[in-house]
C-alpha atoms as a PDB file:
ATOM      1  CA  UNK A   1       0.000   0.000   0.000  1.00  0.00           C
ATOM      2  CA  UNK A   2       2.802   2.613   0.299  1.00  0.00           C
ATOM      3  CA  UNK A   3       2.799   3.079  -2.993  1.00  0.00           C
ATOM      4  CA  UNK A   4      -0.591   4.762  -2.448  1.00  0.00           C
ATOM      5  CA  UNK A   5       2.085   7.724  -1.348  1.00  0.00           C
ATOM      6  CA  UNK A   6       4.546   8.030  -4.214  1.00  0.00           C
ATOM      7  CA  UNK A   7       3.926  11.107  -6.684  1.00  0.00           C
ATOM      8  CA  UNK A   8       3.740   8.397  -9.385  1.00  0.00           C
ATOM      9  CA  UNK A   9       0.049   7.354  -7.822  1.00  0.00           C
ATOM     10  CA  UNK A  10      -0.705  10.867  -7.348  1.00  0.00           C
ATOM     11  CA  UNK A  11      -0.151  12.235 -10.606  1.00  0.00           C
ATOM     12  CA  UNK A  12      -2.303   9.415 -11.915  1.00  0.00           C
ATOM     13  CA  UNK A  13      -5.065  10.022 -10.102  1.00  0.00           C
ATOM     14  CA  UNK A  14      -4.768  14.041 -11.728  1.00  0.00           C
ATOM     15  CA  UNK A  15      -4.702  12.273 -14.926  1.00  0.00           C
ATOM     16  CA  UNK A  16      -7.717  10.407 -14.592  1.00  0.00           C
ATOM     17  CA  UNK A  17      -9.713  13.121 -12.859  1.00  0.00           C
ATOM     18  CA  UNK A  18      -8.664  15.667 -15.747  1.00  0.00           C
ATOM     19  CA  UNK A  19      -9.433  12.893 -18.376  1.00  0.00           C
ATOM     20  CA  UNK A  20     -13.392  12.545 -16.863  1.00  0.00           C
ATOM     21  CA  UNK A  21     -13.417  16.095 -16.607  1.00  0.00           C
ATOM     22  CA  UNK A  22     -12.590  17.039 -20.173  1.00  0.00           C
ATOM     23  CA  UNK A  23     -14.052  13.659 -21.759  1.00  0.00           C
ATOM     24  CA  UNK A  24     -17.405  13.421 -19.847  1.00  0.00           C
ATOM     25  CA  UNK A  25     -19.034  16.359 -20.099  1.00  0.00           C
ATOM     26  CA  UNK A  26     -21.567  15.257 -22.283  1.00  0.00           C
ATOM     27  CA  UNK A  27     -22.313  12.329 -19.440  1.00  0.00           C
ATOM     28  CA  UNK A  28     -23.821  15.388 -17.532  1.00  0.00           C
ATOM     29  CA  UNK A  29     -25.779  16.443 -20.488  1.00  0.00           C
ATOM     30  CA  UNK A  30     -26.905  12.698 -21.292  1.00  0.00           C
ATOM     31  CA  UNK A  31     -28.321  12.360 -17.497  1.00  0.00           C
ATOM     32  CA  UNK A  32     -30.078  15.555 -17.860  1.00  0.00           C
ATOM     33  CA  UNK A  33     -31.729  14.721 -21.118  1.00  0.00           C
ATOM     34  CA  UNK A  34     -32.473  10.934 -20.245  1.00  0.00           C
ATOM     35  CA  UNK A  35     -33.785  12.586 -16.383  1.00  0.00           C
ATOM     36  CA  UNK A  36     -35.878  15.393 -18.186  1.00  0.00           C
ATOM     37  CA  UNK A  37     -39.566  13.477 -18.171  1.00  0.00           C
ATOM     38  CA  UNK A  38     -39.155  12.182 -14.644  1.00  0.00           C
ATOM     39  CA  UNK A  39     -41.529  14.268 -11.894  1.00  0.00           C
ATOM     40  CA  UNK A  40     -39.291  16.419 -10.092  1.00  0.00           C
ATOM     41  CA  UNK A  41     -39.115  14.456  -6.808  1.00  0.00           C
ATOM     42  CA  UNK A  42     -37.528  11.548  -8.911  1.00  0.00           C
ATOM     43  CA  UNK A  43     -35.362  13.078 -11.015  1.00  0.00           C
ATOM     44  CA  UNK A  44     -32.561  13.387  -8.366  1.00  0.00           C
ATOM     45  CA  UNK A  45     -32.726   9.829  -7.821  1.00  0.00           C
ATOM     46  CA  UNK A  46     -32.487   9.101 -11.405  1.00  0.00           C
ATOM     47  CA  UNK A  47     -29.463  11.195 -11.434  1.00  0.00           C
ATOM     48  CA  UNK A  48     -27.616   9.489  -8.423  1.00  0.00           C
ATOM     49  CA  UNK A  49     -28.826   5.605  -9.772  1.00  0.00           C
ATOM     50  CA  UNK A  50     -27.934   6.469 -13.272  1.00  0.00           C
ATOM     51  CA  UNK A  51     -24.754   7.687 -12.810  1.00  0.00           C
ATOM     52  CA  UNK A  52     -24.091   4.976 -10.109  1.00  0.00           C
ATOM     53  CA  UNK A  53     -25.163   2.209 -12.961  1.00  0.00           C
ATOM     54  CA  UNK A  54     -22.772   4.452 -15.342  1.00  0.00           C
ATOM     55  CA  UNK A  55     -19.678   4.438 -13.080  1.00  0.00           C
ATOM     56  CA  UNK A  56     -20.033   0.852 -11.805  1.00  0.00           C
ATOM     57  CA  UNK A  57     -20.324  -0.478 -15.716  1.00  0.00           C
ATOM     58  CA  UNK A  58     -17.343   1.672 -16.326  1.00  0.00           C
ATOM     59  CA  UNK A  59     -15.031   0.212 -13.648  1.00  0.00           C
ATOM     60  CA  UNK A  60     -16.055  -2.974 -14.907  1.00  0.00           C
ATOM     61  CA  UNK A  61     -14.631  -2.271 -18.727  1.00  0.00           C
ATOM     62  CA  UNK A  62     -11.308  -0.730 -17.443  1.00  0.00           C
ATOM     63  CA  UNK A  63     -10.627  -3.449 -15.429  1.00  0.00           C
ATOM     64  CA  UNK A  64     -11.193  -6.000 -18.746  1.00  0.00           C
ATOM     65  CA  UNK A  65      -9.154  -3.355 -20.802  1.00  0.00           C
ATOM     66  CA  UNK A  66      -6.202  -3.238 -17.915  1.00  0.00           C
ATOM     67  CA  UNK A  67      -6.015  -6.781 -18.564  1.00  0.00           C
ATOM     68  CA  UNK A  68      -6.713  -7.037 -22.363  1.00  0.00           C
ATOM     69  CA  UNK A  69      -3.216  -4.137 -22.789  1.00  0.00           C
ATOM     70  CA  UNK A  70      -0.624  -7.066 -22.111  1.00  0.00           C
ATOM     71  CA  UNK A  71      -2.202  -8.751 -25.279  1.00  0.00           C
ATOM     72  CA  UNK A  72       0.989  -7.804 -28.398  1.00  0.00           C
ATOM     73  CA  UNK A  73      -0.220  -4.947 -30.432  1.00  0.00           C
ATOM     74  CA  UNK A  74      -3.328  -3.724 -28.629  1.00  0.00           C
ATOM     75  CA  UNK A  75      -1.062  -0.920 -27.253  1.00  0.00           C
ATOM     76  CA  UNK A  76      -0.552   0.359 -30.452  1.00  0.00           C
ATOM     77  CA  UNK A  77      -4.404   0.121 -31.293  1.00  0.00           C
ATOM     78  CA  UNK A  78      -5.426   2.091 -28.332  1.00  0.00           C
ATOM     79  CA  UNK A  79      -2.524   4.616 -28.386  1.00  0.00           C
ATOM     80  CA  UNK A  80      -3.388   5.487 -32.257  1.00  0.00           C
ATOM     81  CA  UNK A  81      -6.939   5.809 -31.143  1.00  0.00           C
ATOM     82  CA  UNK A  82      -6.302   8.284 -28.306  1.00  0.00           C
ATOM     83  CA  UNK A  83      -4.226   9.931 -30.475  1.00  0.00           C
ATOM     84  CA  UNK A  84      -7.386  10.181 -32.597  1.00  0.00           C
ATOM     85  CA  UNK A  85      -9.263  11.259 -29.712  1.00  0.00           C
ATOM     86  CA  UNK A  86      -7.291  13.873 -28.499  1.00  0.00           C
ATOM     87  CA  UNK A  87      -7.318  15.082 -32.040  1.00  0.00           C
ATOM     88  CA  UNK A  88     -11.132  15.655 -31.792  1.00  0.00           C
ATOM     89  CA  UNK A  89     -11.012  17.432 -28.346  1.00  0.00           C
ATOM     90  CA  UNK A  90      -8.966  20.145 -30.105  1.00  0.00           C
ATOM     91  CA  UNK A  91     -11.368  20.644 -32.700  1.00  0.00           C
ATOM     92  CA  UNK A  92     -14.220  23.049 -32.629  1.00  0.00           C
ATOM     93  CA  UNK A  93     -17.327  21.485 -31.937  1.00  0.00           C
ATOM     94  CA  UNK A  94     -20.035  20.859 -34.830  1.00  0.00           C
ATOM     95  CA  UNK A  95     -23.060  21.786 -35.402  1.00  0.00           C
ATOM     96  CA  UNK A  96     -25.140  19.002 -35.312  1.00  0.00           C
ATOM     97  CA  UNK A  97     -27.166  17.787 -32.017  1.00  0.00           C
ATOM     98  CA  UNK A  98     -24.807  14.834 -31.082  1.00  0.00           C
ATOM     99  CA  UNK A  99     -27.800  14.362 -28.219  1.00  0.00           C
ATOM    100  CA  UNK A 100     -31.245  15.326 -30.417  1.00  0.00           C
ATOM    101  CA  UNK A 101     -31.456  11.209 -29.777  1.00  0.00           C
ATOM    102  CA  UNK A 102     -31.353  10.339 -26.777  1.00  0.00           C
ATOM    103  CA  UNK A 103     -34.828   9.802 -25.157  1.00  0.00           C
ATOM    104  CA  UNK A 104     -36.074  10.749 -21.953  1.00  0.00           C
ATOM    105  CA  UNK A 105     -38.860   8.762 -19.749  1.00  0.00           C
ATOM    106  CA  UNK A 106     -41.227   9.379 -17.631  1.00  0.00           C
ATOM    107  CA  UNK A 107     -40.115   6.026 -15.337  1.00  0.00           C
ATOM    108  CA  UNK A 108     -37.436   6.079 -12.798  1.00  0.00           C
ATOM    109  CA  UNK A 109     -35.846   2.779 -14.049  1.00  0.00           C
ATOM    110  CA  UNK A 110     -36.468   3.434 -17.836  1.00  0.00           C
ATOM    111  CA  UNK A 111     -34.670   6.786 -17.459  1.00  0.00           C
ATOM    112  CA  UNK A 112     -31.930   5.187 -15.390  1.00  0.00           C
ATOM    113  CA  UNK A 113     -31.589   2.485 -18.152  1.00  0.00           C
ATOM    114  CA  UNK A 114     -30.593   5.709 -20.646  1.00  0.00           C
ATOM    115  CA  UNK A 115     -28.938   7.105 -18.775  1.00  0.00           C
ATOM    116  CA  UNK A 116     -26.297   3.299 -18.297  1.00  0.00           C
ATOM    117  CA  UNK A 117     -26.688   2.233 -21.970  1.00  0.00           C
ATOM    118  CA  UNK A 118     -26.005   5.945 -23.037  1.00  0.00           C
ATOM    119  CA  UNK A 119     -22.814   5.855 -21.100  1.00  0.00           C
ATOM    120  CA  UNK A 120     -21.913   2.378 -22.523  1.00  0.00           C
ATOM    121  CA  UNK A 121     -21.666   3.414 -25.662  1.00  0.00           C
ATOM    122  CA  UNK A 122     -19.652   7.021 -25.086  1.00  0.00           C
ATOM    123  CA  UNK A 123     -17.594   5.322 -22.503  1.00  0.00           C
ATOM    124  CA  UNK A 124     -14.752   3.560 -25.241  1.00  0.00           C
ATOM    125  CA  UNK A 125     -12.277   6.956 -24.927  1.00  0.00           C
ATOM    126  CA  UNK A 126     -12.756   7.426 -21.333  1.00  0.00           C
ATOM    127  CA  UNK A 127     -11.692   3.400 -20.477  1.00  0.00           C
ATOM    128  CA  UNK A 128      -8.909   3.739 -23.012  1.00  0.00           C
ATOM    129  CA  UNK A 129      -7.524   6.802 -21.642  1.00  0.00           C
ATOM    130  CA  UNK A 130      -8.075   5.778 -18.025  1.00  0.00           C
ATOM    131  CA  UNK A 131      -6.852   2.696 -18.509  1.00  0.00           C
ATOM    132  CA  UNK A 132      -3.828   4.093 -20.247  1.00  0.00           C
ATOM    133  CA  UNK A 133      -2.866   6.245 -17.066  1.00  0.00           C
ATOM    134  CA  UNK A 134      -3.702   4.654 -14.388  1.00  0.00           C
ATOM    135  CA  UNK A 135      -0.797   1.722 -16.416  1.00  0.00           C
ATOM    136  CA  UNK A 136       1.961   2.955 -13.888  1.00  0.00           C
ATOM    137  CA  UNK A 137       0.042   2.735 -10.777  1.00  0.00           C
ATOM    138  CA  UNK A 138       1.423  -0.743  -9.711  1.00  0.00           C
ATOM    139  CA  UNK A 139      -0.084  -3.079  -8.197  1.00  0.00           C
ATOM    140  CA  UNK A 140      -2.987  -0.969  -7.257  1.00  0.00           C
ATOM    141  CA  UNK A 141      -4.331  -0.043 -10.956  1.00  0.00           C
ATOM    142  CA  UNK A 142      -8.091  -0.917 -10.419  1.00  0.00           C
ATOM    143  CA  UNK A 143      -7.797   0.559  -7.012  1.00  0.00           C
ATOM    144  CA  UNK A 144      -6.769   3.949  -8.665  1.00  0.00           C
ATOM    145  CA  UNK A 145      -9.604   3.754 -11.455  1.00  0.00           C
ATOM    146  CA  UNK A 146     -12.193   3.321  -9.072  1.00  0.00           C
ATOM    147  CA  UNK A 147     -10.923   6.142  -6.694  1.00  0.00           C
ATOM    148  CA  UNK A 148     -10.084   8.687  -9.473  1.00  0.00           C
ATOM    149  CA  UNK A 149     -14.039   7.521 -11.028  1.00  0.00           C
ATOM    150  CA  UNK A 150     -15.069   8.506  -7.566  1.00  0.00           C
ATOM    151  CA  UNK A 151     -14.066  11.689  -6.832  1.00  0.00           C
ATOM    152  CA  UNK A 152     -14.424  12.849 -10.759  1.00  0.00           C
ATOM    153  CA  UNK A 153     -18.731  12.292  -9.843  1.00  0.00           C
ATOM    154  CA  UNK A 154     -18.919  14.972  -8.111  1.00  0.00           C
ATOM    155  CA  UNK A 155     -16.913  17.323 -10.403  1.00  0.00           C
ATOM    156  CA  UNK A 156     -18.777  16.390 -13.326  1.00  0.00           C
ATOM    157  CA  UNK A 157     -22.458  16.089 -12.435  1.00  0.00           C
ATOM    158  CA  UNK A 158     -22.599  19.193  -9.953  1.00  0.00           C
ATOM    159  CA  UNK A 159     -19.906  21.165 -11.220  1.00  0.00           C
ATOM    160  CA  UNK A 160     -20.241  20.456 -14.993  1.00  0.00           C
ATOM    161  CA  UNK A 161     -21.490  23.973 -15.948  1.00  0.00           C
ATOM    162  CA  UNK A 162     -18.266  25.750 -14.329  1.00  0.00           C
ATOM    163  CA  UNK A 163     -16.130  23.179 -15.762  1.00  0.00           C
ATOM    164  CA  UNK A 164     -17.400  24.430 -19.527  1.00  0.00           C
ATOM    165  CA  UNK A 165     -17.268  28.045 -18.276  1.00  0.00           C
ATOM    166  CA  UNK A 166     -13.531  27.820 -17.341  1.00  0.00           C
ATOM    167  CA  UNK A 167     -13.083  26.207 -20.132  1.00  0.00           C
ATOM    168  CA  UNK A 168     -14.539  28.506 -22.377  1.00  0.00           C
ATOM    169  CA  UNK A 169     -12.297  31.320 -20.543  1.00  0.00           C
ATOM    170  CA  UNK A 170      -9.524  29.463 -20.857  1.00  0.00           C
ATOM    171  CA  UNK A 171      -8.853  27.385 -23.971  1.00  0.00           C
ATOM    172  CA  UNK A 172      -5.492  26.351 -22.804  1.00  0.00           C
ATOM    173  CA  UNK A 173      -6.997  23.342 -20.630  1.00  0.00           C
ATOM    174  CA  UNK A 174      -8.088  21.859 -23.684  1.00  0.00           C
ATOM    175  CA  UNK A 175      -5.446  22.165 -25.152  1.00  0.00           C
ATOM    176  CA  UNK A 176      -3.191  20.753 -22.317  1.00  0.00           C
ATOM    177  CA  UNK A 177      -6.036  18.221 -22.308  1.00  0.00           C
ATOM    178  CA  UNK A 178      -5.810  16.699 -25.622  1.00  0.00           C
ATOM    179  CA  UNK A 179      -1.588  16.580 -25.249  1.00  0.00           C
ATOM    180  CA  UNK A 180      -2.462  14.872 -22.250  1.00  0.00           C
ATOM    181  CA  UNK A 181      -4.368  12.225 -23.890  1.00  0.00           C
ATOM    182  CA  UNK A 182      -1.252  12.271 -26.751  1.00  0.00           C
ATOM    183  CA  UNK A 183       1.174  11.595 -23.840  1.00  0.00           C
ATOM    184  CA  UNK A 184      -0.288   8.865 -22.602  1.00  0.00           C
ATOM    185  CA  UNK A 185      -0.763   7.385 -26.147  1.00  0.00           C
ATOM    186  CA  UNK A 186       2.545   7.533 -26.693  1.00  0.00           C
ATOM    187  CA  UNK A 187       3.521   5.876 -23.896  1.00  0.00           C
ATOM    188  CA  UNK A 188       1.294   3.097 -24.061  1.00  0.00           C
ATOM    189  CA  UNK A 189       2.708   2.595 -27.938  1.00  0.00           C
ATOM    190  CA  UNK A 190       6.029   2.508 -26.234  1.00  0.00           C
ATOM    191  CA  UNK A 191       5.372  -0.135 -23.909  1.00  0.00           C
ATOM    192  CA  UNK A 192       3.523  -2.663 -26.373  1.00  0.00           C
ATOM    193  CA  UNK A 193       4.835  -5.989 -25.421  1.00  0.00           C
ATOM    194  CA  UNK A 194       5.210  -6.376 -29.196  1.00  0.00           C
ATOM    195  CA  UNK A 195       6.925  -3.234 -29.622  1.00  0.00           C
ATOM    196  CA  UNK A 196       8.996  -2.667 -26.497  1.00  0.00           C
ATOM    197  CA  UNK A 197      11.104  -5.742 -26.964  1.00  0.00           C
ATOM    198  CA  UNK A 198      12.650  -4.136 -29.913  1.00  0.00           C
ATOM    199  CA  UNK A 199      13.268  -0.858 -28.309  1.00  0.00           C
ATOM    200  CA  UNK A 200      16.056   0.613 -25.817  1.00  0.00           C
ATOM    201  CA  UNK A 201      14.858   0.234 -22.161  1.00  0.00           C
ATOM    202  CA  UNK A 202      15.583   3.985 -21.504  1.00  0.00           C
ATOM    203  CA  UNK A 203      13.664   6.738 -19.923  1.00  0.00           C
ATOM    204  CA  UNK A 204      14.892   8.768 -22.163  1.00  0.00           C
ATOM    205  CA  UNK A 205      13.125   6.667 -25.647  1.00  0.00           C
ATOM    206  CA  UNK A 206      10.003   6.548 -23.290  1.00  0.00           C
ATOM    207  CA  UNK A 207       9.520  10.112 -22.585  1.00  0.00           C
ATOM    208  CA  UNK A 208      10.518  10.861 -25.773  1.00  0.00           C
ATOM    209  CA  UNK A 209       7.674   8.393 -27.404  1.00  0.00           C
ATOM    210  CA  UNK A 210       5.073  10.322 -24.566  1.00  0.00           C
ATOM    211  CA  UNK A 211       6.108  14.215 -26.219  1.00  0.00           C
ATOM    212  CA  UNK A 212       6.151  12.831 -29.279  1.00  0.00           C
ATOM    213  CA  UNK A 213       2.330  11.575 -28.863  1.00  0.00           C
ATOM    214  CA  UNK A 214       1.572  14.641 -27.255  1.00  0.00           C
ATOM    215  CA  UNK A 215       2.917  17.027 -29.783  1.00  0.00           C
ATOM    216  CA  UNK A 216       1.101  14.888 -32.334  1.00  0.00           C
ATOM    217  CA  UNK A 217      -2.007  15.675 -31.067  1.00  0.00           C
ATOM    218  CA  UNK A 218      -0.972  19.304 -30.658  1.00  0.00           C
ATOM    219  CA  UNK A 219      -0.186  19.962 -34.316  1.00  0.00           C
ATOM    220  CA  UNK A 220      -2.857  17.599 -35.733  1.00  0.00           C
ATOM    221  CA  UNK A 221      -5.596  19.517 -33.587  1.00  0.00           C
ATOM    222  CA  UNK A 222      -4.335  22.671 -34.242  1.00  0.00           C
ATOM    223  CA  UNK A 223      -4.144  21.788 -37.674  1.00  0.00           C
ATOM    224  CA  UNK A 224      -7.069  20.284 -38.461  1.00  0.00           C
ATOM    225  CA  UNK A 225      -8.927  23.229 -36.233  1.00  0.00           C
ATOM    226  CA  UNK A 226      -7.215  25.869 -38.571  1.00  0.00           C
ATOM    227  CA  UNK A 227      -8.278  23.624 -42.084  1.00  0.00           C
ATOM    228  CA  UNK A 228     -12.043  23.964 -40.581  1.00  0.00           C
ATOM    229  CA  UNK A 229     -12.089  27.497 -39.549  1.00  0.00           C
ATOM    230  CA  UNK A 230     -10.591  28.852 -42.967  1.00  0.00           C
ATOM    231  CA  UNK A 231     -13.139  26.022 -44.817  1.00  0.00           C
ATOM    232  CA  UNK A 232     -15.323  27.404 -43.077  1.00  0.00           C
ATOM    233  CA  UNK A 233     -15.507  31.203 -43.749  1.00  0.00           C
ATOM    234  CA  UNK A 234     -14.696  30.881 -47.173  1.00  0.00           C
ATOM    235  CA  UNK A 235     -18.065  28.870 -47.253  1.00  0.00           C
END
């Protein structure tokens, strides 16, 4: 357990609160949505048993996905996808209603069932990224998931709103977000079990392969961001 106090554990546990933060924000606007047709006395508890449901599925996929990263090659997978991920967090967001479909009720259990199916299928980024950072935690990984998950609740579903505001102030934690998620992509492609054998064991090729993911995302994001803007004001 004393590894509960090494900086190591610590900085994890940032990582995976800043990675719910920044990639589930819409969970908050999925429970609202799914909670909206409940009677007022009910929709708090649809709330609380939804988002209990949502966090208690997700523990369950990280810990199958901790598990599933020793297989050769599925390091790569993942780290290319959050990669991909991080990409989008950069861009500016659309214009369509990504949410126009998901359906409320006007039953405590149907709206709870949203509510866990919703955040089944939006969960794949969070599990990958979470399960990405919380690699170095030891031998207390799923104990680190489940405590980061934990206190992130709070954070999203009551403070959700002044999240987005401060984000909306300032643009630079999305930024540091996204080469967050690049950073840990890269180090997960570093530490492939099909890839890693063929590498240096150095600190210094490992932290190199983490900036290199993270400044990936940076100019891809950018990039792409900059493509969209000028595409779209000369439409």
């Amino acid at each position: 357990m004393l590894e509960i106090l090494t900086p190591a554990f610590w900085l994890a546990v940032g990582q995976i609160i800043l990675i719910d933060i920044l990639l589930g924000g819409d969970n908050a606007v999925v429970i609202a949505l799914a909670c909206r047709g409940l009677p007022k006395q009910q929709r708090k508890l649809g709330i609380i048993y939804g988002t209990a449901g949502a966090i208690v599925l997700r523990v369950i996929l990280i810990a199958f996905a901790l598990a599933l990263l020793a297989i050769p090659y599925l390091k790569v997978v993942g780290g290319l996808l959050l990669v991909w991920i991080g990409v989008k967090l950069l861009l500016p967001p659309g214009d369509e209603d990504d949410h126009a479909s998901v359906a409320s009720s006007d039953k405590l259990w149907g709206a709870v069932k949203t509510v866990i199916v919703a955040d089944l299928v939006m969960s794949v980024d969070n599990v990958l990224a979470i399960a990405g950072a919380a690699e170095n935690a030891g031998q207390h990984q799923l104990f680190l998931v489940i405590f980061g998950l934990i206190v992130s609740i709070p954070i999203i579903v009551a403070g959700s709103q002044l999240v987005l505001k401060l984000m909306d102030r300032f643009p630079i934690i999305i930024t540091l977000g996204g080469m967050l998620l690049g950073w840990i992509a890269g180090h997960m492609i570093f530490t492939d079990p099909a890839l890693h054998a063929h590498l240096p064991d150095s600190k210094v090729w490992e932290y190199g392969f983490a900036v290199a993911g993270a400044l990936l995302v940076l100019v891809l994001g950018k990039g792409l961001a900059a493509r969209r803007e000028g595409s779209s004001e000369a439409a």
